[in-house]
PDB file of N, CA and C in Angstrom:
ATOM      1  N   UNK A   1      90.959  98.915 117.834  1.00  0.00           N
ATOM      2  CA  UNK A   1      90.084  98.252 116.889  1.00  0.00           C
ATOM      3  C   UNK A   1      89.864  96.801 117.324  1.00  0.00           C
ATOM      4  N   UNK A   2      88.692  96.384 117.064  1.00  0.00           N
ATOM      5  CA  UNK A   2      88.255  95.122 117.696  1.00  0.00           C
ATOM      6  C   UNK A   2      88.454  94.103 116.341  1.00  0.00           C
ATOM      7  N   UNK A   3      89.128  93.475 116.218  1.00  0.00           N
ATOM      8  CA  UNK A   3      89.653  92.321 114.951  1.00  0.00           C
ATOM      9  C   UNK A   3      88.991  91.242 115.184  1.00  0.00           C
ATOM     10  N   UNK A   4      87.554  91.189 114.387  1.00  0.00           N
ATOM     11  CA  UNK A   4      86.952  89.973 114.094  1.00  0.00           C
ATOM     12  C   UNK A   4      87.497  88.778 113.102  1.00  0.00           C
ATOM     13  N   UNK A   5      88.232  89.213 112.535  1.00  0.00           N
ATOM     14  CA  UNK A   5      89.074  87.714 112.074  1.00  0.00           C
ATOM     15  C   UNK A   5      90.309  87.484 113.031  1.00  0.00           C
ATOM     16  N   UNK A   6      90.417  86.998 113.671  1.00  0.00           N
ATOM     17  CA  UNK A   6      92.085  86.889 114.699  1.00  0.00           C
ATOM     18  C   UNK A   6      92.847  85.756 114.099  1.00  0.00           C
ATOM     19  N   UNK A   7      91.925  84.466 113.924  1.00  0.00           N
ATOM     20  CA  UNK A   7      92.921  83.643 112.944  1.00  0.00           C
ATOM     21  C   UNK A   7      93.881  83.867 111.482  1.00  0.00           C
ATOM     22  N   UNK A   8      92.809  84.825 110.859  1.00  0.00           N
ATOM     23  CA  UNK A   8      93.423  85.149 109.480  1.00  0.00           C
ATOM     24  C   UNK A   8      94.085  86.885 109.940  1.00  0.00           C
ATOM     25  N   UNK A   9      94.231  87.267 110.563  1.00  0.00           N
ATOM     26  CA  UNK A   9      94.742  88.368 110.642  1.00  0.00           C
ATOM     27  C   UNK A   9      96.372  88.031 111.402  1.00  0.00           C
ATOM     28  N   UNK A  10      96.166  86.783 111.958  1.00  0.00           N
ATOM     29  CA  UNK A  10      97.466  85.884 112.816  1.00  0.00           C
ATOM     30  C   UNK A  10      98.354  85.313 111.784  1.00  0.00           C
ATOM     31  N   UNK A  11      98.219  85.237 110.501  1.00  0.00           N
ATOM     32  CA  UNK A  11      99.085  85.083 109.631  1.00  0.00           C
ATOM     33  C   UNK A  11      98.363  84.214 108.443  1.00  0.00           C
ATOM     34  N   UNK A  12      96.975  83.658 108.533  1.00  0.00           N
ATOM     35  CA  UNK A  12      96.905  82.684 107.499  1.00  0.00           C
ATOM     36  C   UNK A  12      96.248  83.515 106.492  1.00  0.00           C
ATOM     37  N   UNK A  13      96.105  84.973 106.467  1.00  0.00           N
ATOM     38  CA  UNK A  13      95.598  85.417 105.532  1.00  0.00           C
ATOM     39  C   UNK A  13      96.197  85.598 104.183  1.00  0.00           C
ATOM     40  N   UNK A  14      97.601  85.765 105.103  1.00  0.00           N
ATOM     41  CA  UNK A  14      98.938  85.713 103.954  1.00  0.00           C
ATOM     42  C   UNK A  14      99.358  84.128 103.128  1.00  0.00           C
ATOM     43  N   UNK A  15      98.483  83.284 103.709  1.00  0.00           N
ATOM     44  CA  UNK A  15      98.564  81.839 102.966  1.00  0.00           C
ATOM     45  C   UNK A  15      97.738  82.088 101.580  1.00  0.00           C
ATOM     46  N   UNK A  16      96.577  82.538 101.401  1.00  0.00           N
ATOM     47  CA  UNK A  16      95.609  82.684 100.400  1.00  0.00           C
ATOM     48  C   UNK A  16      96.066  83.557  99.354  1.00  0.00           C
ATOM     49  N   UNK A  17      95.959  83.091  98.215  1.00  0.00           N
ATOM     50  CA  UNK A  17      96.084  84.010  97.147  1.00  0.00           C
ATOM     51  C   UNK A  17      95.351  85.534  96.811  1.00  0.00           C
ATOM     52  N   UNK A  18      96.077  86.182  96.100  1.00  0.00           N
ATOM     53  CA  UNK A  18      95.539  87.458  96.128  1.00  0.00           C
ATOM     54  C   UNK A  18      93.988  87.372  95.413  1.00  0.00           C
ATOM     55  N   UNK A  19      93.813  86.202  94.960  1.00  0.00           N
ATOM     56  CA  UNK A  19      92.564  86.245  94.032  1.00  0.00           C
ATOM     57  C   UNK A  19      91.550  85.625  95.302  1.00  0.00           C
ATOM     58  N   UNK A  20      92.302  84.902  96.089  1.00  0.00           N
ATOM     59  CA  UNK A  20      90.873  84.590  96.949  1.00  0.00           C
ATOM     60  C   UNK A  20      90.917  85.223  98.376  1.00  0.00           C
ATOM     61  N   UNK A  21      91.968  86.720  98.008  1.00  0.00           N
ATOM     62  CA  UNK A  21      91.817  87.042  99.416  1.00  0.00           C
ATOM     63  C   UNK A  21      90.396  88.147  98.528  1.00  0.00           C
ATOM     64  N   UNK A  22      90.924  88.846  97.456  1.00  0.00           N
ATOM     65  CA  UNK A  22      89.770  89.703  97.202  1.00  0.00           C
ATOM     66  C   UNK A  22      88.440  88.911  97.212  1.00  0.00           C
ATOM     67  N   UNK A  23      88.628  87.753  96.579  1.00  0.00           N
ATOM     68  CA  UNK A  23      86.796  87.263  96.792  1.00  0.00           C
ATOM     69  C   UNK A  23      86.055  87.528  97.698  1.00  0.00           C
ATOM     70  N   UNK A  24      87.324  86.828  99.306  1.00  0.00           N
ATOM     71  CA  UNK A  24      86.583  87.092 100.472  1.00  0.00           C
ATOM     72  C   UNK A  24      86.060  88.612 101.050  1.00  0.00           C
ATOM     73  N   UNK A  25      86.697  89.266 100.560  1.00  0.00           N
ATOM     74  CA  UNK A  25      86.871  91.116 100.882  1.00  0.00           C
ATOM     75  C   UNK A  25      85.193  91.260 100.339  1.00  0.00           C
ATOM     76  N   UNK A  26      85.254  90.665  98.904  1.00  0.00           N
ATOM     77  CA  UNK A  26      83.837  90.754  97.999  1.00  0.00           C
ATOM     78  C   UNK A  26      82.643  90.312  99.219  1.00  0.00           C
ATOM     79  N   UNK A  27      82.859  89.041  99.315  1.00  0.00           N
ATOM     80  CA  UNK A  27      81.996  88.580  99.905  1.00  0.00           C
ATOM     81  C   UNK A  27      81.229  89.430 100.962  1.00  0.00           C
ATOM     82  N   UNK A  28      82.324  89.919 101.994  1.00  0.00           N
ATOM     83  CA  UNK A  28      81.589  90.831 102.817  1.00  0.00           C
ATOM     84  C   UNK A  28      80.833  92.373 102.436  1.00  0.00           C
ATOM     85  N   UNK A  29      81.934  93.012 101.395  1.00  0.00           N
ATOM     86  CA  UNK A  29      81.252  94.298 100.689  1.00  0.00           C
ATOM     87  C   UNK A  29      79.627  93.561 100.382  1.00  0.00           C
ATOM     88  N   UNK A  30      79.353  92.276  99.923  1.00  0.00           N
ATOM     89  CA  UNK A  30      77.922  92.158  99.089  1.00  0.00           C
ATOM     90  C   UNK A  30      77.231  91.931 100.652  1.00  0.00           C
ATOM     91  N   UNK A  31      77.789  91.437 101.167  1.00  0.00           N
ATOM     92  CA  UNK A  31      76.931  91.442 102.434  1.00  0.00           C
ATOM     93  C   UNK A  31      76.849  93.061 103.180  1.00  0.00           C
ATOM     94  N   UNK A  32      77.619  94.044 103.155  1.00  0.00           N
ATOM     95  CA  UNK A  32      77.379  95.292 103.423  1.00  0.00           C
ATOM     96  C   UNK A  32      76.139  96.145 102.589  1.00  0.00           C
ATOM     97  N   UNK A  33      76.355  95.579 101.676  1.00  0.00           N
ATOM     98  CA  UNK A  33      75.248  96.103 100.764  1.00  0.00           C
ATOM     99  C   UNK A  33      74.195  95.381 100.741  1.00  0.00           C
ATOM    100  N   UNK A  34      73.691  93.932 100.878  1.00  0.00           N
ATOM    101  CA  UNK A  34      72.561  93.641 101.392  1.00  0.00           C
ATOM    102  C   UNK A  34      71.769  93.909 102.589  1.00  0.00           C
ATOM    103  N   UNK A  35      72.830  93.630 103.627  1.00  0.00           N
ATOM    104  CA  UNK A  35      72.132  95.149 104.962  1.00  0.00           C
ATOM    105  C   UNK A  35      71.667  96.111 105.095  1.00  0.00           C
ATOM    106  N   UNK A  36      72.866  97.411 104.474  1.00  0.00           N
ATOM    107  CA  UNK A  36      72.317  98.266 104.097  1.00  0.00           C
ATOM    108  C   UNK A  36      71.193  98.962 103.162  1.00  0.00           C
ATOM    109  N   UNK A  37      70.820  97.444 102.497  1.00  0.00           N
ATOM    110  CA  UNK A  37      69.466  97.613 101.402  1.00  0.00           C
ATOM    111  C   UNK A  37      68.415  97.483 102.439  1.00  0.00           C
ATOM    112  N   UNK A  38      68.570  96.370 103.184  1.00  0.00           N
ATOM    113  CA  UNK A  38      67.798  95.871 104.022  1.00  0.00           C
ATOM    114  C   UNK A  38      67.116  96.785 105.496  1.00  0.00           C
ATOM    115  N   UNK A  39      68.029  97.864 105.610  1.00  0.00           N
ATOM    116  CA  UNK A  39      67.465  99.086 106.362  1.00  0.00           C
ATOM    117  C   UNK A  39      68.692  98.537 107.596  1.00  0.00           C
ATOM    118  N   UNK A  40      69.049  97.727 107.903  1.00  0.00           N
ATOM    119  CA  UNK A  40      69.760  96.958 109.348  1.00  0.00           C
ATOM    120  C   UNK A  40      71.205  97.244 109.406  1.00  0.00           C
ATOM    121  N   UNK A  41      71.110  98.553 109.924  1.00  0.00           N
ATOM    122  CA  UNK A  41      72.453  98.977 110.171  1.00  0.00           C
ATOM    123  C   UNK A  41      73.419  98.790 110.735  1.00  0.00           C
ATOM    124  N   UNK A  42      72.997  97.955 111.915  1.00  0.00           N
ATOM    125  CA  UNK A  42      73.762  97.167 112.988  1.00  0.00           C
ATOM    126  C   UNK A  42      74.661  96.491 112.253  1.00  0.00           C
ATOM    127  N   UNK A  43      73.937  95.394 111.068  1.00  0.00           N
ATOM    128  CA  UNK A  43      74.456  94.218 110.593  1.00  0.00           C
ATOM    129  C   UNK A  43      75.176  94.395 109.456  1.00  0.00           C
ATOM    130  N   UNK A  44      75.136  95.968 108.907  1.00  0.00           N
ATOM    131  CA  UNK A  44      75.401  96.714 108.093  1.00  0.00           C
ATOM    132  C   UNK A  44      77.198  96.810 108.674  1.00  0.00           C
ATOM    133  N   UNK A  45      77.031  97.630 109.590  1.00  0.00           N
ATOM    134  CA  UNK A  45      78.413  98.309 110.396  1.00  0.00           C
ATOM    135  C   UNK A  45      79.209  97.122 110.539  1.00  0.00           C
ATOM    136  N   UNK A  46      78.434  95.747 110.797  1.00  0.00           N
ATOM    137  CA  UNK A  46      79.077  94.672 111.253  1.00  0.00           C
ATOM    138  C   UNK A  46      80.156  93.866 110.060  1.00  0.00           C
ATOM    139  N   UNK A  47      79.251  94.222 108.799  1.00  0.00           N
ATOM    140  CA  UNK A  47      80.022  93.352 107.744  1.00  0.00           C
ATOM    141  C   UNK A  47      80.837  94.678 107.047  1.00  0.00           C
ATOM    142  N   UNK A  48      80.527  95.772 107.096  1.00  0.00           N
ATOM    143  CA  UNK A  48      81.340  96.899 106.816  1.00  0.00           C
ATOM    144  C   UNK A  48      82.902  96.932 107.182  1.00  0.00           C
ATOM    145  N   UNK A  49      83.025  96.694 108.020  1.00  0.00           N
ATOM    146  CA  UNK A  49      83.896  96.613 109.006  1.00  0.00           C
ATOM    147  C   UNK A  49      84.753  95.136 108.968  1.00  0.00           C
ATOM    148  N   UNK A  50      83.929  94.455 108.634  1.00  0.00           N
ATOM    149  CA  UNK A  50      84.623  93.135 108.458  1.00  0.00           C
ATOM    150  C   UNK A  50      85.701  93.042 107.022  1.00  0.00           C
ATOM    151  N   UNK A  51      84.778  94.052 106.108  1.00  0.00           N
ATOM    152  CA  UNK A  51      85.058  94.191 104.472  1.00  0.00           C
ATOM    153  C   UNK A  51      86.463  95.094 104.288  1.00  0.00           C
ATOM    154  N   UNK A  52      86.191  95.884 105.675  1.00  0.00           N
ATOM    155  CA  UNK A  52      87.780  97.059 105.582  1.00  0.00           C
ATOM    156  C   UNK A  52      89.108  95.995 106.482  1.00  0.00           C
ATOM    157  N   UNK A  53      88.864  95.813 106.746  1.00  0.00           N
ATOM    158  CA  UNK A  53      89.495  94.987 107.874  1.00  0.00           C
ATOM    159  C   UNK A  53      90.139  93.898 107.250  1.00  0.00           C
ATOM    160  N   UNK A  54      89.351  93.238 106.517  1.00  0.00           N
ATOM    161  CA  UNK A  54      90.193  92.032 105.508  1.00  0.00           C
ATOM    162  C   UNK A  54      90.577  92.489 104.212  1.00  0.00           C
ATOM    163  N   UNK A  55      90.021  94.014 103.565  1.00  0.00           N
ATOM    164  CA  UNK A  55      91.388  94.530 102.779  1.00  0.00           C
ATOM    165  C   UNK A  55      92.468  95.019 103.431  1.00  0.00           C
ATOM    166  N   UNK A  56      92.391  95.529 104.116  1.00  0.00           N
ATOM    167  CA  UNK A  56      93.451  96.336 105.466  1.00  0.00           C
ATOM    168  C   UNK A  56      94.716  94.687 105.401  1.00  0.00           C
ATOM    169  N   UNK A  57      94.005  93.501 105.844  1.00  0.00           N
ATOM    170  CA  UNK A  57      95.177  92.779 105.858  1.00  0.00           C
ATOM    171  C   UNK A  57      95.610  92.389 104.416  1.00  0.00           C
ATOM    172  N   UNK A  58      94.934  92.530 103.468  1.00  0.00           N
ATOM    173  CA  UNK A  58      95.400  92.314 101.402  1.00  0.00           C
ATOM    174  C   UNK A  58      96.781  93.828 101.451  1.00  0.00           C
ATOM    175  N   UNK A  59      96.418  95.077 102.377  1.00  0.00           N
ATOM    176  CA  UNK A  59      96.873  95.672 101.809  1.00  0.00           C
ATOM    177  C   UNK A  59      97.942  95.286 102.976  1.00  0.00           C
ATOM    178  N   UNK A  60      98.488  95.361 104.059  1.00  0.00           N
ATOM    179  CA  UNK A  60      99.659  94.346 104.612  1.00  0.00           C
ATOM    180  C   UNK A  60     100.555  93.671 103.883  1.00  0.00           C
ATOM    181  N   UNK A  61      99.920  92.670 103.575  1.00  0.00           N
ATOM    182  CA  UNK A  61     100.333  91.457 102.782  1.00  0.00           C
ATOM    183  C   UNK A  61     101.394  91.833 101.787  1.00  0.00           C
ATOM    184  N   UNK A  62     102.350  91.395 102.427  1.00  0.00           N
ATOM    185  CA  UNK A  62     103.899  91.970 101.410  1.00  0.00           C
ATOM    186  C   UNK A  62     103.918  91.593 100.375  1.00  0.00           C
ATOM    187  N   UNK A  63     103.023  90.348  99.721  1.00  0.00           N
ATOM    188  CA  UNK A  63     103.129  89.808  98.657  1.00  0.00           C
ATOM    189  C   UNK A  63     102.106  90.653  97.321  1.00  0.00           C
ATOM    190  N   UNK A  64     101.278  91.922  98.011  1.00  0.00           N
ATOM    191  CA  UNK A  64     100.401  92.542  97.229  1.00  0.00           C
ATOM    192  C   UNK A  64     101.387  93.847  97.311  1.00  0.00           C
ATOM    193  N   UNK A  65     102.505  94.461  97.669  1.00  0.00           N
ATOM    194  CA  UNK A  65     103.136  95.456  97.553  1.00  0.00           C
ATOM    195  C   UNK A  65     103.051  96.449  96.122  1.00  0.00           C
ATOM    196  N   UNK A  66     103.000  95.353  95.028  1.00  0.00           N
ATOM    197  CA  UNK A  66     102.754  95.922  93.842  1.00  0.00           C
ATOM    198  C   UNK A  66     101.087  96.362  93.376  1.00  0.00           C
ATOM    199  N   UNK A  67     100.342  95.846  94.626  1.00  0.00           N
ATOM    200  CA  UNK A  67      99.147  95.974  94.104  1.00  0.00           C
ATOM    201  C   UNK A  67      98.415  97.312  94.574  1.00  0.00           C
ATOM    202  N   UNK A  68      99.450  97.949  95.808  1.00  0.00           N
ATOM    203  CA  UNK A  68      98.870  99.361  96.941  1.00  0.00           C
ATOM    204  C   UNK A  68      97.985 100.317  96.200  1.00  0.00           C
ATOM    205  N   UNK A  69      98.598 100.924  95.547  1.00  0.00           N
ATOM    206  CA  UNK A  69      97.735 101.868  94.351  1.00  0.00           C
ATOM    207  C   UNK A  69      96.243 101.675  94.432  1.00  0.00           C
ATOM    208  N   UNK A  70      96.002 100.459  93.763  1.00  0.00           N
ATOM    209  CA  UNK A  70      95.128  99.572  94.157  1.00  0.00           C
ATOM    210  C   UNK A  70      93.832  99.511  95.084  1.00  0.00           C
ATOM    211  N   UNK A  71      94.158  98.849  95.585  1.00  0.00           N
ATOM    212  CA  UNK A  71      93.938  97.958  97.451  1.00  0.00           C
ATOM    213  C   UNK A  71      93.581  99.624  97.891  1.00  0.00           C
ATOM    214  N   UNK A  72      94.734 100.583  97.569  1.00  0.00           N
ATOM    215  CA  UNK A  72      94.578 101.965  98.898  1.00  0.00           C
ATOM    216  C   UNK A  72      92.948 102.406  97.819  1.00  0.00           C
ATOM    217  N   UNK A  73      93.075 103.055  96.797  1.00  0.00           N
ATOM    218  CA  UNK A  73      91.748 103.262  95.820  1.00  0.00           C
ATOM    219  C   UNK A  73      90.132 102.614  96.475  1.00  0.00           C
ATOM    220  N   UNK A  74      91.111 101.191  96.497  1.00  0.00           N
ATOM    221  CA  UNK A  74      89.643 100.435  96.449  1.00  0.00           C
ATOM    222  C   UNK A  74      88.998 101.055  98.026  1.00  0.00           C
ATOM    223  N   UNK A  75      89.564 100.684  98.989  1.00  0.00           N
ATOM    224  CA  UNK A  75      89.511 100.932 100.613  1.00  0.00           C
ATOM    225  C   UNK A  75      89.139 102.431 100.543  1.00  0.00           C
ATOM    226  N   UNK A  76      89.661 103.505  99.488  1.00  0.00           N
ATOM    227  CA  UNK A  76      89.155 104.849  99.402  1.00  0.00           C
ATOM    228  C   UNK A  76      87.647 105.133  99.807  1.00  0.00           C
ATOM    229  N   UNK A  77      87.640 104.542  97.974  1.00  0.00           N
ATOM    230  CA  UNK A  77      86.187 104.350  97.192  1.00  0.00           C
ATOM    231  C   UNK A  77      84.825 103.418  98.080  1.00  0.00           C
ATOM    232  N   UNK A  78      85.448 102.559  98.505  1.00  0.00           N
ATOM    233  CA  UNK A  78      84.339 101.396  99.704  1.00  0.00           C
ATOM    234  C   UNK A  78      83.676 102.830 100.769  1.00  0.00           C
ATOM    235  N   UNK A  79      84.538 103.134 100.970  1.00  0.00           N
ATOM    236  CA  UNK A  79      84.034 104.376 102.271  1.00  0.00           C
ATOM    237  C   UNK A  79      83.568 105.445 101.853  1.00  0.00           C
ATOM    238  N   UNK A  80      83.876 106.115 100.495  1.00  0.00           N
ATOM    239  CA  UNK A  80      83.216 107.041 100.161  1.00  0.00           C
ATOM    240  C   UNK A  80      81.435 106.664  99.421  1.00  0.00           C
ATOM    241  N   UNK A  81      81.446 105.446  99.048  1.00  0.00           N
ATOM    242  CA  UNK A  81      80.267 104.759  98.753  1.00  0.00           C
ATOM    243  C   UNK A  81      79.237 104.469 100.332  1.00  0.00           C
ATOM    244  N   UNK A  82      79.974 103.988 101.284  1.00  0.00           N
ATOM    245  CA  UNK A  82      79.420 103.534 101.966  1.00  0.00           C
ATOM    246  C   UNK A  82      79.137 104.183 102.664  1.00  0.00           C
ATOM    247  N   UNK A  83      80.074 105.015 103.226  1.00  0.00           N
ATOM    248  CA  UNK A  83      80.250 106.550 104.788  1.00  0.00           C
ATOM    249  C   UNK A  83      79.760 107.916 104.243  1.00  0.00           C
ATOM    250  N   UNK A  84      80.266 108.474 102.951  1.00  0.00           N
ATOM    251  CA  UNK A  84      80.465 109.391 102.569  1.00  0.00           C
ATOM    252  C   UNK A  84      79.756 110.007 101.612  1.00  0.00           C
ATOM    253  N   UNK A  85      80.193 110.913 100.750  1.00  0.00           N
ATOM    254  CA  UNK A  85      79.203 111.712  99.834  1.00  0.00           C
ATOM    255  C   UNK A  85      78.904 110.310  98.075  1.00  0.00           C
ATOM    256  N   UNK A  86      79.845 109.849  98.341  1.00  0.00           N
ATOM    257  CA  UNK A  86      79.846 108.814  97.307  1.00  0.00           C
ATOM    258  C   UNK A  86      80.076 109.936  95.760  1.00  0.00           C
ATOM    259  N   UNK A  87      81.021 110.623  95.894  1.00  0.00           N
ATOM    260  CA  UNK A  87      82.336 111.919  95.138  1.00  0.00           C
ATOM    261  C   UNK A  87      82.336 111.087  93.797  1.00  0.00           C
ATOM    262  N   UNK A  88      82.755 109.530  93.729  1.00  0.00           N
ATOM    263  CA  UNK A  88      83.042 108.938  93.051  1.00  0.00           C
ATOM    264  C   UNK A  88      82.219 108.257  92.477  1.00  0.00           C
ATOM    265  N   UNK A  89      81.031 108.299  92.312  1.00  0.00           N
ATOM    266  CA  UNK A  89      79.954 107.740  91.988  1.00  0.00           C
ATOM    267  C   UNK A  89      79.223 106.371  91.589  1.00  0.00           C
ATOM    268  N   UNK A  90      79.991 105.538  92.854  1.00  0.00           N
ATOM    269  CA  UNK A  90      79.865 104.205  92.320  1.00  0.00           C
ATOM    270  C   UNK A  90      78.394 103.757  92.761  1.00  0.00           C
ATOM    271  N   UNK A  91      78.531 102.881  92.630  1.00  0.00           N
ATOM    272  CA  UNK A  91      76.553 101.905  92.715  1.00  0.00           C
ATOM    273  C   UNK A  91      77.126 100.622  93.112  1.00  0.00           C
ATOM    274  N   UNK A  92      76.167 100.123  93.283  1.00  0.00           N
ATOM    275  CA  UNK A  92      76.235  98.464  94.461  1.00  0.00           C
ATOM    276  C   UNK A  92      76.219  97.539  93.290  1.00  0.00           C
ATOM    277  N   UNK A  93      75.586  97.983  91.766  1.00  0.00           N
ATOM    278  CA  UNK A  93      76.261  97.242  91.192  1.00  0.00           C
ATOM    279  C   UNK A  93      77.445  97.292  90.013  1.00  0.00           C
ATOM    280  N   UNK A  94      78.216  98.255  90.620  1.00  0.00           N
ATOM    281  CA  UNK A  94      79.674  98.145  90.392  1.00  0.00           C
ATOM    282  C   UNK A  94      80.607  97.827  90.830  1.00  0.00           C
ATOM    283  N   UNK A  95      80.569  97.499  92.203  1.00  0.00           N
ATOM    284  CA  UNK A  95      80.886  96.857  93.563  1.00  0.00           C
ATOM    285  C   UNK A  95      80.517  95.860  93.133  1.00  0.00           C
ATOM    286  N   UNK A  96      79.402  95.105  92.859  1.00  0.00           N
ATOM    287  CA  UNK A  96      79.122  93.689  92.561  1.00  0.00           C
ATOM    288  C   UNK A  96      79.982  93.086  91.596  1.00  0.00           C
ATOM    289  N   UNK A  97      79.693  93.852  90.142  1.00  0.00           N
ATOM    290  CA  UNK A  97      80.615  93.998  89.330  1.00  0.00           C
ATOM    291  C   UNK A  97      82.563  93.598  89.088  1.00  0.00           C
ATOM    292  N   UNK A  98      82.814  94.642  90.129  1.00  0.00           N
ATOM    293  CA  UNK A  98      84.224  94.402  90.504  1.00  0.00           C
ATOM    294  C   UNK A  98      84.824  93.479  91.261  1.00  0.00           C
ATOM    295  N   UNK A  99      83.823  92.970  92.029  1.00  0.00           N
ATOM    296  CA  UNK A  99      84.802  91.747  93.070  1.00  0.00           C
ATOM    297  C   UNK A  99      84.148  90.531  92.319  1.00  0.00           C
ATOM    298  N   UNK A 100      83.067  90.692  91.594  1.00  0.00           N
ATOM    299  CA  UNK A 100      82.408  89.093  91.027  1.00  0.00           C
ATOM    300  C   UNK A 100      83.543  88.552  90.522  1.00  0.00           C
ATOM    301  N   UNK A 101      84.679  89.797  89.549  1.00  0.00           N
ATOM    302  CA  UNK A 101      85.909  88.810  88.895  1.00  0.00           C
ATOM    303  C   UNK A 101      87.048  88.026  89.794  1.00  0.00           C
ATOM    304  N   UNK A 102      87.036  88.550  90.577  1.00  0.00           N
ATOM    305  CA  UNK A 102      87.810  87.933  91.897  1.00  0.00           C
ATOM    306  C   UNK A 102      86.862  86.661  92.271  1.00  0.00           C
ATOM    307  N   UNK A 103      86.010  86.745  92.304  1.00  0.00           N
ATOM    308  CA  UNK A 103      85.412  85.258  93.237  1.00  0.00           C
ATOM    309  C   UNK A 103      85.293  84.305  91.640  1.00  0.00           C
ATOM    310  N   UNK A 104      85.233  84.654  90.669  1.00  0.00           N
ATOM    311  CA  UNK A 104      84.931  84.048  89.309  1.00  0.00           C
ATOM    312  C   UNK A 104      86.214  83.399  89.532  1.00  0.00           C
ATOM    313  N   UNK A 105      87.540  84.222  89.368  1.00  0.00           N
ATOM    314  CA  UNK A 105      88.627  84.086  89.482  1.00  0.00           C
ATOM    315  C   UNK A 105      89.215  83.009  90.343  1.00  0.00           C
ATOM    316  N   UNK A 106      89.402  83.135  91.570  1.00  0.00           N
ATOM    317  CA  UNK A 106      89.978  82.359  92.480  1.00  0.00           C
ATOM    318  C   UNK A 106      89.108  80.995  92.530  1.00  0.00           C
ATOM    319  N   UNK A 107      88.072  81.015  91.799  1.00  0.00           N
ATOM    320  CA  UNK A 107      87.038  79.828  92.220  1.00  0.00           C
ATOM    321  C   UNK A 107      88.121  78.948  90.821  1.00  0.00           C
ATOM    322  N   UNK A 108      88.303  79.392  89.747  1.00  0.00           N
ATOM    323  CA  UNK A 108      88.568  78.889  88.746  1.00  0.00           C
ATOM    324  C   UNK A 108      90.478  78.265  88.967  1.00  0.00           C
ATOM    325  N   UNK A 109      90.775  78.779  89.684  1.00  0.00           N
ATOM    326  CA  UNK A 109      92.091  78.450  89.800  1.00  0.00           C
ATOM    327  C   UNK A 109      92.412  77.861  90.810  1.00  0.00           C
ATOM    328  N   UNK A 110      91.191  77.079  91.611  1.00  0.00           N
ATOM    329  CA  UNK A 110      91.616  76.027  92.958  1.00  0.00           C
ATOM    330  C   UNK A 110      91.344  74.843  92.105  1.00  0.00           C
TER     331      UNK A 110
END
């Protein structure tokens, strides 16, 4: 796997709180879904990938141990929305929905 974050995957991801690691996770899911609205799959795959990759290190993160359940669900559900039959029937704006409280969140507590 090719690791486009190398700095935050090198340990500073584990500096950030769990509220602003999900924001950032958000951030890229809304950018997966503006691509993929946008027809540009390239740029699609690009932030897709960026979005699994920086939950992949939330779900690492020894300090979210209690949160796996979680984190594993969410990382489920992202791929079955995004890759898959979408079983679970989410929409882009429930995804919007769900990480907005995380970026609401972590914005409010710096």
């Amino acid at each position: 796997m090719n690791i486009q974050h190398t700095q935050l995957a090198a340990g500073k991801w584990q500096s950030l709180s769990f509220l602003e690691q999900m924001a950032n996770v958000g951030s890229e899911v809304e950018r997966s879904i503006k691509w993929k609205d946008k027809g540009n799959i390239e740029y699609f795959k690009l932030a897709f990938g960026r979005a699994i990759e920086l939950l992949d290190l939330t779900i690492e993160d020894k300090k979210n141990v209690h949160r796996l359940r979680e984190l594993l669900r969410v990382r489920e559900a992202l791929a079955d929305y995004f890759l898959f039959d979408n079983v679970y029937g989410s929409s882009k704006k429930k995804w919007q929905n769900y990480f907005y409280f995380f970026n609401f969140a972590a914005r409010k507590n710096t």
